[in-house]
Protein backbone atom coordinates (compact mmCIF):
# COMPACT_ATOMS: atom_id res chain seq x y z
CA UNK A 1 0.00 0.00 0.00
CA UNK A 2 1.46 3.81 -0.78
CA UNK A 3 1.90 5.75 2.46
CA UNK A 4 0.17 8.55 -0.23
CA UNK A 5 -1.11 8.28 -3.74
CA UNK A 6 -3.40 10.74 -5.77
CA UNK A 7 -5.20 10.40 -9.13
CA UNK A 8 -5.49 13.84 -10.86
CA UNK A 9 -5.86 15.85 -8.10
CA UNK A 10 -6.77 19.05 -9.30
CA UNK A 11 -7.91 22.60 -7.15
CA UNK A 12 -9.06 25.65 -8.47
CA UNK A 13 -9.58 29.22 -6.49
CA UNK A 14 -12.22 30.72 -8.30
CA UNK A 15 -10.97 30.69 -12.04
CA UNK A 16 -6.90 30.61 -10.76
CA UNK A 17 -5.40 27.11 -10.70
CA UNK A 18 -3.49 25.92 -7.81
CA UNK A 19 -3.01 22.22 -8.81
CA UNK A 20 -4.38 19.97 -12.03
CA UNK A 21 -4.26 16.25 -12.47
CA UNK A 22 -1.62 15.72 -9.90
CA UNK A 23 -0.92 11.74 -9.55
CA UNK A 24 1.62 10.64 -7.10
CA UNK A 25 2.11 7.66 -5.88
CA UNK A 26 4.30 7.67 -2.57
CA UNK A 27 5.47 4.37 -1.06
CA UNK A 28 5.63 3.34 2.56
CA UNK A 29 8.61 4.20 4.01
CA UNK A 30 9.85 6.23 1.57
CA UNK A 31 11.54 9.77 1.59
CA UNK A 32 9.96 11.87 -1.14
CA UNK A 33 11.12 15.18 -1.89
CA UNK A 34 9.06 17.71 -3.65
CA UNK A 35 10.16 20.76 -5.41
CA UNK A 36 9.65 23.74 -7.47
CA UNK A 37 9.50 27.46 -7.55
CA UNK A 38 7.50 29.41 -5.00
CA UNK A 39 3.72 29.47 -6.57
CA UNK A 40 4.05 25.95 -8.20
CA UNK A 41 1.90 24.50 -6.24
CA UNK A 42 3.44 22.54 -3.51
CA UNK A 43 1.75 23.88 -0.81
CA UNK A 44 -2.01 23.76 -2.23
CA UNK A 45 -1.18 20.27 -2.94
CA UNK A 46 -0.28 19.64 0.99
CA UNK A 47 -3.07 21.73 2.22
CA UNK A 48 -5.26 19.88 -0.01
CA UNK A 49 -3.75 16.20 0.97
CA UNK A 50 -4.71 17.80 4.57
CA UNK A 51 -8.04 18.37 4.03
CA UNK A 52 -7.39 22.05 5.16
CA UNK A 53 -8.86 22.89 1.17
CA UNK A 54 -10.95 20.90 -0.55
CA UNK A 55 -10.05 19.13 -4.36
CA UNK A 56 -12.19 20.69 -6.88
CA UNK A 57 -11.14 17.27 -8.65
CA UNK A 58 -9.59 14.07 -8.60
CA UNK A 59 -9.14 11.99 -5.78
CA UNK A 60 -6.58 11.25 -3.09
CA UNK A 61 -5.82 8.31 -0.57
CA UNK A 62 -3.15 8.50 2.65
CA UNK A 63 -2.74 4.76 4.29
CA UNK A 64 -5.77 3.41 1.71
CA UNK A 65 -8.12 5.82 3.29
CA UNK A 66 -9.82 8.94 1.35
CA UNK A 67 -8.66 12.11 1.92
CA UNK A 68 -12.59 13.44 2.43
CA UNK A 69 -14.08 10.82 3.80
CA UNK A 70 -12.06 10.07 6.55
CA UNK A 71 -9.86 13.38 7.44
CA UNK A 72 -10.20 13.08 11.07
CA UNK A 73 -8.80 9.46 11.18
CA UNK A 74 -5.82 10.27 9.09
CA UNK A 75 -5.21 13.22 10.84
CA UNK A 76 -4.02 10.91 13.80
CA UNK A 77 -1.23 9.85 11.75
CA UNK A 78 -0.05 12.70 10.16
CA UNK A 79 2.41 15.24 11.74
CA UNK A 80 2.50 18.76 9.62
CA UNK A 81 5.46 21.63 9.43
CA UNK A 82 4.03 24.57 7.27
CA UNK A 83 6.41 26.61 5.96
CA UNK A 84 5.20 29.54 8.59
CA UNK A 85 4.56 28.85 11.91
CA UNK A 86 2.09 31.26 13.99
CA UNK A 87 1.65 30.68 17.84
CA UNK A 88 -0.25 31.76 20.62
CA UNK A 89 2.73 34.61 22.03
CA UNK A 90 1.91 34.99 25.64
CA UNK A 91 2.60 30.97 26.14
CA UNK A 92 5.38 28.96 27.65
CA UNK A 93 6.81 26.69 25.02
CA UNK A 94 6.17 23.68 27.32
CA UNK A 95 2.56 24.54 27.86
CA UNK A 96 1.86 24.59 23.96
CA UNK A 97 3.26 21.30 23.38
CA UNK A 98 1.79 19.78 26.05
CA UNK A 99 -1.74 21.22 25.04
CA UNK A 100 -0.80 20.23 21.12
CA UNK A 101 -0.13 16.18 22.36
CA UNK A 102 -3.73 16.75 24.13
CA UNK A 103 -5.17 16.00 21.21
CA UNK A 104 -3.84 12.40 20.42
CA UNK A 105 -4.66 9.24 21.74
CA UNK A 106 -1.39 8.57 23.77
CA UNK A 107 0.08 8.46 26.71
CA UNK A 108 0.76 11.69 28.70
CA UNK A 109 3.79 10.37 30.06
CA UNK A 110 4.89 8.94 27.02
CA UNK A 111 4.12 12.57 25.29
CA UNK A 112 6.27 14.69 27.94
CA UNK A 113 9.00 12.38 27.81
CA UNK A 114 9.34 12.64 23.74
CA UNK A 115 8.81 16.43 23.96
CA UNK A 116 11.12 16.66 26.55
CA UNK A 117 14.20 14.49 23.97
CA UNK A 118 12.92 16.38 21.36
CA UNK A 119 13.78 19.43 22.93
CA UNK A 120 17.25 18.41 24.39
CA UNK A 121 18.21 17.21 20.66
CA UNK A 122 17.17 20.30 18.80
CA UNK A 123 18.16 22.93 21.58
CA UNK A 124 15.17 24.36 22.55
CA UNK A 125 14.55 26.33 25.63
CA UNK A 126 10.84 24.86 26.97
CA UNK A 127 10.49 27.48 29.47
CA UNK A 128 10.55 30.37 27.22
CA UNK A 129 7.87 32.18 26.08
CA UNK A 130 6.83 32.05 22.43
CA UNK A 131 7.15 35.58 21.71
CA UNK A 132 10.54 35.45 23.45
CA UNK A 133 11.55 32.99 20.67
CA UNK A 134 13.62 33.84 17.40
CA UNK A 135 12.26 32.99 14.36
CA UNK A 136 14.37 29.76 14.09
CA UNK A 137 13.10 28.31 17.67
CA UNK A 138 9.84 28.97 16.80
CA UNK A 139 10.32 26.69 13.76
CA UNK A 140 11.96 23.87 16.37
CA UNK A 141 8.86 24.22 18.36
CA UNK A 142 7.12 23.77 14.85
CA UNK A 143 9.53 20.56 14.33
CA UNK A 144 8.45 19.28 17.73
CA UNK A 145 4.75 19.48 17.51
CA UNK A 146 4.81 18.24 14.07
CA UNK A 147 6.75 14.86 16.34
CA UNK A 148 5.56 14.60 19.33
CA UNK A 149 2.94 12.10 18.66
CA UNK A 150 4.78 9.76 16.35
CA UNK A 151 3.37 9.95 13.52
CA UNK A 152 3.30 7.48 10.50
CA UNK A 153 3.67 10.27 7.86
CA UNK A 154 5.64 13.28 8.21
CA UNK A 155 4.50 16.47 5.96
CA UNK A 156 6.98 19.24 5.74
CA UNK A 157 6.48 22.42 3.46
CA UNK A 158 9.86 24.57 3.36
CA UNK A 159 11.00 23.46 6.45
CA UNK A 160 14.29 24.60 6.89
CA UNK A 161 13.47 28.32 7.16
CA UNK A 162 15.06 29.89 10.09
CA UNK A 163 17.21 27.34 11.10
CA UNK A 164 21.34 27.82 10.61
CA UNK A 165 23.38 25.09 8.56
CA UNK A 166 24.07 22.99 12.31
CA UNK A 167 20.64 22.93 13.17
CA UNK A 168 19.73 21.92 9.33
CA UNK A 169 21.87 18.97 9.29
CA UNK A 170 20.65 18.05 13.30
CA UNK A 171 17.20 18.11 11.97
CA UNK A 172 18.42 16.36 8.56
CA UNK A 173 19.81 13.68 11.04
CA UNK A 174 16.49 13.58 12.91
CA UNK A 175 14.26 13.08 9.73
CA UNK A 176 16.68 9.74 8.89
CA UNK A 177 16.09 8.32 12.42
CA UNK A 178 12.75 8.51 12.14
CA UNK A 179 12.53 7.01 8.37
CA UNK A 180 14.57 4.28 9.53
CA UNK A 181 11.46 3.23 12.25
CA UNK A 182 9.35 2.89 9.26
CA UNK A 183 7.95 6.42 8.74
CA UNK A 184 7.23 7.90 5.57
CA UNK A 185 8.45 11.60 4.95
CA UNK A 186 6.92 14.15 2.05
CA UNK A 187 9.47 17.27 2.04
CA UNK A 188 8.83 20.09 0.25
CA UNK A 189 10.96 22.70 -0.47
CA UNK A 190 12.34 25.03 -3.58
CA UNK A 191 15.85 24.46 -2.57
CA UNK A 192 17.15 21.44 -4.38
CA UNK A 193 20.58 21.01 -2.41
CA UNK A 194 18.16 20.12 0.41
CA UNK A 195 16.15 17.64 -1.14
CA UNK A 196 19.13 15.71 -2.88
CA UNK A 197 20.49 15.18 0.52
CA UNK A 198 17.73 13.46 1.86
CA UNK A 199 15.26 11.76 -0.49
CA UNK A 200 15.04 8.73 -2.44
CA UNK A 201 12.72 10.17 -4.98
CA UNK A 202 11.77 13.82 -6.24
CA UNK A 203 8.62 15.09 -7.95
CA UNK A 204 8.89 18.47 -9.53
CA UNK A 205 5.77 20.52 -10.30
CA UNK A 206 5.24 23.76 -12.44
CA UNK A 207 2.69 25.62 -12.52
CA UNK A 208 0.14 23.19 -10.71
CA UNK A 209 1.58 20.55 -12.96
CA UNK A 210 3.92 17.74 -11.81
CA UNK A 211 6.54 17.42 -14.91
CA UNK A 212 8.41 15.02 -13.64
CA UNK A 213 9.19 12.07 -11.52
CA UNK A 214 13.24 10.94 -10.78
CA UNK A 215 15.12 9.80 -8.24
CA UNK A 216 17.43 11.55 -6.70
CA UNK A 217 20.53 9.99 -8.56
CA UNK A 218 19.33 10.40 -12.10
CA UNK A 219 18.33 13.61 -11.50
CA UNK A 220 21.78 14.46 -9.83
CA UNK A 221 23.49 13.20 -12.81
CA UNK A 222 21.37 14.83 -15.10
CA UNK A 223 21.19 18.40 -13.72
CA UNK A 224 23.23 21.32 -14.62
CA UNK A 225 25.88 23.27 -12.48
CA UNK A 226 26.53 26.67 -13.07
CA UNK A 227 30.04 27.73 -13.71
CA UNK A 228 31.83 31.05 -13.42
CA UNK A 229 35.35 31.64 -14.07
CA UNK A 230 37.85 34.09 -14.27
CA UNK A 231 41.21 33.69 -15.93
CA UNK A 232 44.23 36.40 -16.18
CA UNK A 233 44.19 36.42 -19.60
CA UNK A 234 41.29 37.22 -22.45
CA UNK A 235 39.49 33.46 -22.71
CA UNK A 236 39.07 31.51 -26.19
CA UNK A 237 35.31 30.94 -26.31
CA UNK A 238 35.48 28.37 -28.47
CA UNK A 239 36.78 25.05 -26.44
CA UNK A 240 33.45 25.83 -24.58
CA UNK A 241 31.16 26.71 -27.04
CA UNK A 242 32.48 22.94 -28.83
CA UNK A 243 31.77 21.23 -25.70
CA UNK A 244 28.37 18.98 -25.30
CA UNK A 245 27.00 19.80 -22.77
CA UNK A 246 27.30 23.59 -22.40
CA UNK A 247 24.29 26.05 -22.38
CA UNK A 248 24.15 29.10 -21.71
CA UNK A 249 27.40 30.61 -22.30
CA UNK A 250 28.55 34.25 -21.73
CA UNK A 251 31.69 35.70 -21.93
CA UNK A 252 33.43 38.73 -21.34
CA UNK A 253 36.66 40.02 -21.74
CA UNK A 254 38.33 37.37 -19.09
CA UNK A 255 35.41 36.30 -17.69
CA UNK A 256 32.67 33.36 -18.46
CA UNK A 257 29.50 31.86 -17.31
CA UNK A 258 27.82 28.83 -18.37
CA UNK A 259 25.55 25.73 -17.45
CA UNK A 260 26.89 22.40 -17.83
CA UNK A 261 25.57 19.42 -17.98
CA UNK A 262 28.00 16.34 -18.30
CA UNK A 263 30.73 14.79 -17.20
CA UNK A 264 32.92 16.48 -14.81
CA UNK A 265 36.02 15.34 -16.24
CA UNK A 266 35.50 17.21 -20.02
CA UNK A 267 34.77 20.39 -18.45
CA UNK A 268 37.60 20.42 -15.78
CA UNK A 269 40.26 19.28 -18.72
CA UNK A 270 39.60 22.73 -20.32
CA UNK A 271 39.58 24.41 -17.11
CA UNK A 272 42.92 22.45 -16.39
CA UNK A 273 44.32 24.34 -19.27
CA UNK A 274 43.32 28.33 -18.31
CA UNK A 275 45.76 30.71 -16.09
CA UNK A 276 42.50 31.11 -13.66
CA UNK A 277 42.26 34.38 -11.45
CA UNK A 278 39.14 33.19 -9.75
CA UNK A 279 36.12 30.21 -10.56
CA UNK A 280 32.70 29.58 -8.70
CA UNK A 281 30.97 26.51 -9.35
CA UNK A 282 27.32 26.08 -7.91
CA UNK A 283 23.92 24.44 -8.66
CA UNK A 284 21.50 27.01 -10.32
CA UNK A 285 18.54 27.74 -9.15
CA UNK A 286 15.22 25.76 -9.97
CA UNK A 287 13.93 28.07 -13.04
CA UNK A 288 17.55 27.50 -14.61
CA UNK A 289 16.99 23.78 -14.87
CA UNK A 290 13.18 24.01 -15.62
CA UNK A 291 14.19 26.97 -18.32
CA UNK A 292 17.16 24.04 -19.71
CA UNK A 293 17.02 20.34 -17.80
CA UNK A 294 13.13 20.76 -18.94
CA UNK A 295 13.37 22.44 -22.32
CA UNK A 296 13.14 19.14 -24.35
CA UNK A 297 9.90 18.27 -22.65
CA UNK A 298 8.20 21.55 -23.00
């Protein structure tokens, strides 16, 4: 059975689209990452997988069950990070939590001790106040609740807002501890360096649409980097222009830009050859490798 699986999904506001004909089909136990730009739709399809807004169309199904029919049940399985987190600001940290575990069927005791490792692990003061908080403990206490209760399926939209690289990679570290007890992990997010260091497979979605479904290796080896260099001397375009592979070139006087997508060892052998001053290499952004990874599709 798939931890989540949807068959055209679709959501309209009015005459806007949010999603259309969304199928997924997430297994048990698996870490699925999904990405794309800011407005593509990742967070109407969560909030509709919630039952927080309603599917104009389409159906969905979390552990076999309906996503309409049978919201409350589900519910009890889920735990849910949005991507902002709003609090009442006049509470103790420890008093929200405990009110949040309230509402599941489990064990008090067995609640306050898992807030209270929680807590320890992620550095978070319980006796604080949550206006007292910065904006990255407010997204631990986020992390927590969204815990506490054990859930079978963990839904995360942007999650990594607010916290510094340490606490990313403590909370990375978390996430793989909990996979490893069976639990099944949708994480959304617009930064792909995130999502390649965690998931197993990655849906991408533009414009309400889902354009693709890879996992995380043959996307890796098919996605562009982004290369800038600077040499000391005037650079001969053409070794780079020849190259397969390249997109996207620019150059300047002693400066060039380019995507490449390819084996590492071509590009470096020209690179090898130029009196460099300077060179950046990075991942580009997710429009660059919708705007080229993608153009072939579109």
């Amino acid at each position: 059975m798939n931890a989540i699986e949807t068959t055209k999904l679709t959501k309209y506001y009015g005459k806007s689209l949010g999603i259309q004909d969304v199928d997924l089909a997430i297994k048990e136990g698996e870490i699925f990452g999904f990405i794309g730009p800011n407005g593509a739709g990742k967070s109407t399809t969560i909030r509709t997988l919630l039952g927080l807004i309603h599917p104009t169309g389409g159906s969905a199904t979390i552990f076999g069950k309906d996503i309409t029919k049978y919201g409350p049940a589900i519910k009890e399985e889920i735990g849910y990070l949005p991507s902002e987190v709003f609090y009442y600001d006049d509470m103790r940290v420890i008093d929200l939590l405990r009110y949040s575990g309230s509402f599941y069927k489990k064990n008090p005791g067995v609640i306050a001790k898992r807030i209270k490792e929680l807590a320890a692990y992620l550095d978070l003061d319980l006796k604080k106040k949550i206006d007292d908080l910065s904006y990255g403990n407010k997204k631990k206490v986020g992390i927590i609740q969204g815990l506490l209760h054990e859930p079978k399926l963990i839904i995360l939209d942007e999650p990594t807002g607010g916290l510094d690289p340490l606490m990313q990679q403590r909370f990375f570290d978390l996430l793989r501890q909990e996979n490893k007890k069976g639990v099944t992990i949708l994480f959304s997010s617009h930064i792909l360096s995130e999502v390649q260091k965690l998931c197993d497979r990655v849906a991408i979605i533009k414009e309400g649409k889902i354009i693709r479904i890879e996992t995380i290796s043959s996307l890796v080896e098919n996605a562009h980097k982004r290369f800038k260099l600077e040499t000391v001397e005037k650079i001969d375009a053409k070794p780079f222009a020849d190259l397969k592979g390249v997109s996207d070139l620019v150059i300047t006087g002693n400066l060039v830009s380019f995507l490449y997508r390819g084996r590492i060892n071509d590009v470096t052998k020209i690179i090898a050859g130029l009196d460099l001053a300077n060179m950046l290499v990075e991942e580009p952004d997710l429009e660059e490798i919708f705007l080229h990874y993608y153009q072939k599709d579109e």
